[in-house]
PDB file of N, CA and C in Angstrom:
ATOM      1  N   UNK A   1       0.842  -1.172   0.000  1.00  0.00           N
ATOM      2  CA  UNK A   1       0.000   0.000   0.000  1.00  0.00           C
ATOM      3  C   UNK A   1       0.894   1.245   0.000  1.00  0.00           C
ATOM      4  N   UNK A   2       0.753   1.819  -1.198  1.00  0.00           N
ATOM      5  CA  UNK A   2       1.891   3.336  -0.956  1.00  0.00           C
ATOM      6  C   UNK A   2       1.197   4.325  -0.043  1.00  0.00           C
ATOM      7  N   UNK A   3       2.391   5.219   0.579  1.00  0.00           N
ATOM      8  CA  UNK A   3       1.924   6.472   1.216  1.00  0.00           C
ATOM      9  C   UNK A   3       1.632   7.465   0.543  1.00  0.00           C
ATOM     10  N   UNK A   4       0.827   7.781   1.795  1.00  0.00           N
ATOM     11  CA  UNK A   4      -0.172   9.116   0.943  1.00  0.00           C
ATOM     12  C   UNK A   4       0.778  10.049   1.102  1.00  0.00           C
ATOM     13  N   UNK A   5       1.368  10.799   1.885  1.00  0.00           N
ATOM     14  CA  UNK A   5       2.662  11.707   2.442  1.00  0.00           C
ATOM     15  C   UNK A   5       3.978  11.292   1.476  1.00  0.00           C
ATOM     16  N   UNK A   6       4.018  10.325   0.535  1.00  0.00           N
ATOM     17  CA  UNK A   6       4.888  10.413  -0.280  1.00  0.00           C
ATOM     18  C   UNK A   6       5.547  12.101  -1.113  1.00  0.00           C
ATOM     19  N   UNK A   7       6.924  12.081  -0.497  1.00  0.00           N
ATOM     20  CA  UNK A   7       6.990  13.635  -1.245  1.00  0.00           C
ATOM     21  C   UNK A   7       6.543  14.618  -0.578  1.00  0.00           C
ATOM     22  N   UNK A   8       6.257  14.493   0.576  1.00  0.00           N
ATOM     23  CA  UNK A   8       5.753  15.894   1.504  1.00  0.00           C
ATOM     24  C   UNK A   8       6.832  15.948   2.892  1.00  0.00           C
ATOM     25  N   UNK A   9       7.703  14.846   2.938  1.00  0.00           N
ATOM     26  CA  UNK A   9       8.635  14.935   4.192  1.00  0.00           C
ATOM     27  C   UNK A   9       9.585  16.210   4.023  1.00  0.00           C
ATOM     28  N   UNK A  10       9.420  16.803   2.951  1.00  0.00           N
ATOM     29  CA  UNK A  10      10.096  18.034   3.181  1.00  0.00           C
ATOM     30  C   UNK A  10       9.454  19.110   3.446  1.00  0.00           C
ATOM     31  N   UNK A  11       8.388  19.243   3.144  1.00  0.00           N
ATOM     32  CA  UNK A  11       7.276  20.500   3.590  1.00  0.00           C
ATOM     33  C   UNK A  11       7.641  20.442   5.100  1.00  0.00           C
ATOM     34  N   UNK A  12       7.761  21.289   6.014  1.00  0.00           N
ATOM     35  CA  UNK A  12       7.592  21.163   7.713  1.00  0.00           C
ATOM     36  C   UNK A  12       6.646  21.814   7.548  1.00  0.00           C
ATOM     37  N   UNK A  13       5.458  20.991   9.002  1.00  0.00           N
ATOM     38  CA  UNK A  13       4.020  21.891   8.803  1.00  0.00           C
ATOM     39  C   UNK A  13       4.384  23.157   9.697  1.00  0.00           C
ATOM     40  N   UNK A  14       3.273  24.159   9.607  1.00  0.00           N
ATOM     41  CA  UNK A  14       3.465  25.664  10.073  1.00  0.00           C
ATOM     42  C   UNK A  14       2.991  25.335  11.593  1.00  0.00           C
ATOM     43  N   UNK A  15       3.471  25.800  12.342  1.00  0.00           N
ATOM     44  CA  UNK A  15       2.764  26.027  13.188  1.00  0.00           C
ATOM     45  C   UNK A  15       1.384  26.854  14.074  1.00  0.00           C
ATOM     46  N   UNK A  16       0.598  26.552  14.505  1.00  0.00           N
ATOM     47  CA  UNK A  16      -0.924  27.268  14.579  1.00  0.00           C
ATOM     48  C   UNK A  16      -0.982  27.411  15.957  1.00  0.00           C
ATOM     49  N   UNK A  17      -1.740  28.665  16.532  1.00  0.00           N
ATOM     50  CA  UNK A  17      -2.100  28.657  17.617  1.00  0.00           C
ATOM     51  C   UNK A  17      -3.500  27.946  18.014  1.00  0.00           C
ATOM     52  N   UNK A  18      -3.372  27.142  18.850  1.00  0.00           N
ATOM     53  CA  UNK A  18      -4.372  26.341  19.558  1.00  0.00           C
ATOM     54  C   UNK A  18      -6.089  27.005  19.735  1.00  0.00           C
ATOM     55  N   UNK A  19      -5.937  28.721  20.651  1.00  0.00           N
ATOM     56  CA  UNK A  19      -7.119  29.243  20.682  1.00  0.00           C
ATOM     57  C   UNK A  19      -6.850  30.411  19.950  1.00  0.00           C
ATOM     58  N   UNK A  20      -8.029  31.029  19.873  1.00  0.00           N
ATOM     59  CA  UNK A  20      -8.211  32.823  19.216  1.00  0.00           C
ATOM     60  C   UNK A  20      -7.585  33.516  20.462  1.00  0.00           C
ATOM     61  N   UNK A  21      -7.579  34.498  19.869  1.00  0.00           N
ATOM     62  CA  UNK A  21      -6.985  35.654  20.882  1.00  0.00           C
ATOM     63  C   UNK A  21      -8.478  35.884  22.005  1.00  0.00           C
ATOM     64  N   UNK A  22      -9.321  36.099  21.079  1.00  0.00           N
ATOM     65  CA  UNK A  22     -10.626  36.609  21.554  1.00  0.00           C
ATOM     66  C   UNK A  22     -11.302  35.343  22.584  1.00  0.00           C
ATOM     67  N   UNK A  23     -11.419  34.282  22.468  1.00  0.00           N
ATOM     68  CA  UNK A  23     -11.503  32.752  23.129  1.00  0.00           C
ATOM     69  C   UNK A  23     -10.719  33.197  23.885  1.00  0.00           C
ATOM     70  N   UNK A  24      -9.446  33.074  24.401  1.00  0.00           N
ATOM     71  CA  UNK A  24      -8.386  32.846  25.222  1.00  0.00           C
ATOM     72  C   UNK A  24      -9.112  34.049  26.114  1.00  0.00           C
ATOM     73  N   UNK A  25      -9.039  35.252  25.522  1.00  0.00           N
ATOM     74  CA  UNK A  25      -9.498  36.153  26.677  1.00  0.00           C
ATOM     75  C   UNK A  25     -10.698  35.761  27.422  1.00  0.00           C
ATOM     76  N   UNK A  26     -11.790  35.490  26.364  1.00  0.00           N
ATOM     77  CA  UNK A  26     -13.199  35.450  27.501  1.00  0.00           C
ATOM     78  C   UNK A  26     -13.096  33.781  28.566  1.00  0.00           C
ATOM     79  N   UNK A  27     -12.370  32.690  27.803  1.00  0.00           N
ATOM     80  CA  UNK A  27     -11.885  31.844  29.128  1.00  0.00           C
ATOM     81  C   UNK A  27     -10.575  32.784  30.554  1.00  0.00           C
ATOM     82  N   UNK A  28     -10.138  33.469  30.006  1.00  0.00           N
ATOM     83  CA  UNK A  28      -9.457  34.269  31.521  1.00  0.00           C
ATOM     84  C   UNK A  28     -10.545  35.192  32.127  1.00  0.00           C
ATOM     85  N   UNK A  29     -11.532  35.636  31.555  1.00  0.00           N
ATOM     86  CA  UNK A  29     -12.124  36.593  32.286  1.00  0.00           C
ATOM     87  C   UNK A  29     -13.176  35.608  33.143  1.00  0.00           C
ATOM     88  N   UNK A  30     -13.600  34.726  32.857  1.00  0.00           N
ATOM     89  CA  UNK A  30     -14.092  33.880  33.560  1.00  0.00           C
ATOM     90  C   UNK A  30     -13.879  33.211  34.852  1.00  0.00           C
ATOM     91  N   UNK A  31     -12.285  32.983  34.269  1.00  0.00           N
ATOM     92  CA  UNK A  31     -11.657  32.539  34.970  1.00  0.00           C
ATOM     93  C   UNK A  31     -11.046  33.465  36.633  1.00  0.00           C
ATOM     94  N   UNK A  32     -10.834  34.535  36.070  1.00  0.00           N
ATOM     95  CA  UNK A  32     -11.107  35.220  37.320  1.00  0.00           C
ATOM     96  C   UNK A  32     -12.204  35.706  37.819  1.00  0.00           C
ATOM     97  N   UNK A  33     -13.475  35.447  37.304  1.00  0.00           N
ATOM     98  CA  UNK A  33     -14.637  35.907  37.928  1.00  0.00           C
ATOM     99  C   UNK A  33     -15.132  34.454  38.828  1.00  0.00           C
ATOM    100  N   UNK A  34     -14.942  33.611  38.336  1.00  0.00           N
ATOM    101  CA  UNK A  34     -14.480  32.267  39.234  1.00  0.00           C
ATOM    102  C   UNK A  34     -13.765  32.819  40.789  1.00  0.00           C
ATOM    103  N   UNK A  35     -12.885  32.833  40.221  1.00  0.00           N
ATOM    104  CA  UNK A  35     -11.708  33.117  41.421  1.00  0.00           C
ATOM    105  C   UNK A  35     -12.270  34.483  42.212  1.00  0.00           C
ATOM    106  N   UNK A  36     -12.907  35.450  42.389  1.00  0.00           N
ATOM    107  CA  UNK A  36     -13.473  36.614  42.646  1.00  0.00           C
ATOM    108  C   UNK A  36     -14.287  35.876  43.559  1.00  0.00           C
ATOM    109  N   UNK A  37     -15.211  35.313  42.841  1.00  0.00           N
ATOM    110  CA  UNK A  37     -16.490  34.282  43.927  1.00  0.00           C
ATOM    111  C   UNK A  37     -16.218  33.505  44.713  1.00  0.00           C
ATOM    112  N   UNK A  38     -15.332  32.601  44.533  1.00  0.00           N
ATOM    113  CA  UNK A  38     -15.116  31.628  45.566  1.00  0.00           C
ATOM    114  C   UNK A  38     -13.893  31.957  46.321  1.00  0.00           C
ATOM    115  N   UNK A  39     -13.798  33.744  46.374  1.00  0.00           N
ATOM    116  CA  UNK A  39     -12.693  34.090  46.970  1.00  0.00           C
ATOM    117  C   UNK A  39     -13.347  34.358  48.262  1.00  0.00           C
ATOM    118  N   UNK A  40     -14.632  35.373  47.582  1.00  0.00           N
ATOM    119  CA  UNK A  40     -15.479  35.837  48.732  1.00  0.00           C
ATOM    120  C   UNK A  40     -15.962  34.823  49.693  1.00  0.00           C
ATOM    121  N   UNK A  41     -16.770  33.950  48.792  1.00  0.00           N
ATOM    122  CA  UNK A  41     -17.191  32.201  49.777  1.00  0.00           C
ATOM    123  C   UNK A  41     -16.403  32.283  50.800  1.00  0.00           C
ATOM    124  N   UNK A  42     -15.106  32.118  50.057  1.00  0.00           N
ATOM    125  CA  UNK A  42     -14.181  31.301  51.520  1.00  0.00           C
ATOM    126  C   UNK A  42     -14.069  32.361  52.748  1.00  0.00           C
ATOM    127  N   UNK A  43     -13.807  33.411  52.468  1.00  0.00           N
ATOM    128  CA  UNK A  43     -14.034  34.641  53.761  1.00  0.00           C
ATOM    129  C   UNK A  43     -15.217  34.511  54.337  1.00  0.00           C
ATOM    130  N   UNK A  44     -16.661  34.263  53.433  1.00  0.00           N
ATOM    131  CA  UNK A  44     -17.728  34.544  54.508  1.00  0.00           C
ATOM    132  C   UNK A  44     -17.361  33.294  55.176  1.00  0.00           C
ATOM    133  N   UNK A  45     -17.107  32.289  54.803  1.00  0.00           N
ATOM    134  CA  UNK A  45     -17.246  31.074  55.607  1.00  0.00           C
ATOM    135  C   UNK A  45     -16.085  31.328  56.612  1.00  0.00           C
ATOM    136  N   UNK A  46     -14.771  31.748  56.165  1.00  0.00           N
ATOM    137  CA  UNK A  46     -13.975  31.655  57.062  1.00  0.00           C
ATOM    138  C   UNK A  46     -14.404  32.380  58.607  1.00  0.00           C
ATOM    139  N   UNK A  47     -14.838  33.711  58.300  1.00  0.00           N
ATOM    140  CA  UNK A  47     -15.428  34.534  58.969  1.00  0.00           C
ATOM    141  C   UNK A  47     -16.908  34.071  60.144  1.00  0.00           C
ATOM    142  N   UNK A  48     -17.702  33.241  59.451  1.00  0.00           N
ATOM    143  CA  UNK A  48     -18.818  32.882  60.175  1.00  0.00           C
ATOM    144  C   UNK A  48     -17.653  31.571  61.349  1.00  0.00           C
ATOM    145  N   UNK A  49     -16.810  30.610  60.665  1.00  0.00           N
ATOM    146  CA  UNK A  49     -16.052  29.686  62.017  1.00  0.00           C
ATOM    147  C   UNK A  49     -15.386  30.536  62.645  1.00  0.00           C
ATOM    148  N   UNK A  50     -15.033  31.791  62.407  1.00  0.00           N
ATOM    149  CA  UNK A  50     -14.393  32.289  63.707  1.00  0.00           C
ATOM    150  C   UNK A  50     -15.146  32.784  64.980  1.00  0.00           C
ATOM    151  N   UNK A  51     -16.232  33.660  64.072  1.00  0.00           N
ATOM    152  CA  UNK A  51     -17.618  34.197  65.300  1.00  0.00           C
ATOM    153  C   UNK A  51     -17.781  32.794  65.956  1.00  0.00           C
ATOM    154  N   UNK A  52     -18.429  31.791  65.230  1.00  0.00           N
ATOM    155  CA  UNK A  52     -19.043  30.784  66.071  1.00  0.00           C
ATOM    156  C   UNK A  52     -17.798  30.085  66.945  1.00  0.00           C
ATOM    157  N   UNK A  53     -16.876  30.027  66.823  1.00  0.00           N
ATOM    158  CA  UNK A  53     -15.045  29.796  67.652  1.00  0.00           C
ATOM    159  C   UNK A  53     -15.051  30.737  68.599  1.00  0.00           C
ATOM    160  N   UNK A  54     -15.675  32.019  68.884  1.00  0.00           N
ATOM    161  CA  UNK A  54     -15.643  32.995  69.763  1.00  0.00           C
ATOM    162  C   UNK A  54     -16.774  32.978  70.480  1.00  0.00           C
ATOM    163  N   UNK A  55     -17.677  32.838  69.839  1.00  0.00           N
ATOM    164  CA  UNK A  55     -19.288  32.510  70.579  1.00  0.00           C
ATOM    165  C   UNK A  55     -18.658  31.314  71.294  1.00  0.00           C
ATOM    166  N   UNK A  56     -18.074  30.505  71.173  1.00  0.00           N
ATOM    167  CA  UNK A  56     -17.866  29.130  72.105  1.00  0.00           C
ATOM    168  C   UNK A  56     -17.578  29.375  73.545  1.00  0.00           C
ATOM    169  N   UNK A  57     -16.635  30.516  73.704  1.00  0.00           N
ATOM    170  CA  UNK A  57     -15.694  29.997  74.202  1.00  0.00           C
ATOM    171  C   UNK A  57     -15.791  31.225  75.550  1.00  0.00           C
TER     172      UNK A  57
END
């Protein structure tokens, strides 16, 4: 069975970027609006075990 790539081992393919510029950005902006929210979470929560750690005690 001959190859199909016969005669093309000299072409090197180009290289491509993976995402758009425009993609790449709106996955980071997400990505820190992620991180924004479950920044706050963790403070209220952190914040409510300390009151109730002080209410204890």
């Amino acid at each position: 069975m001959p190859s199909r790539d016969r005669g093309r081992r000299s072409q090197r393919r180009q290289r491509r970027r993976w995402f758009s510029r425009k993609y790449y950005a709106s996955v980071m902006n997400i990505k820190e609006f992620y991180e924004d929210n479950i920044g706050k979470s963790f403070t209220g929560i952190l914040s409510d075990f300390t009151r109730r750690c002080n209410y204890q005690k």
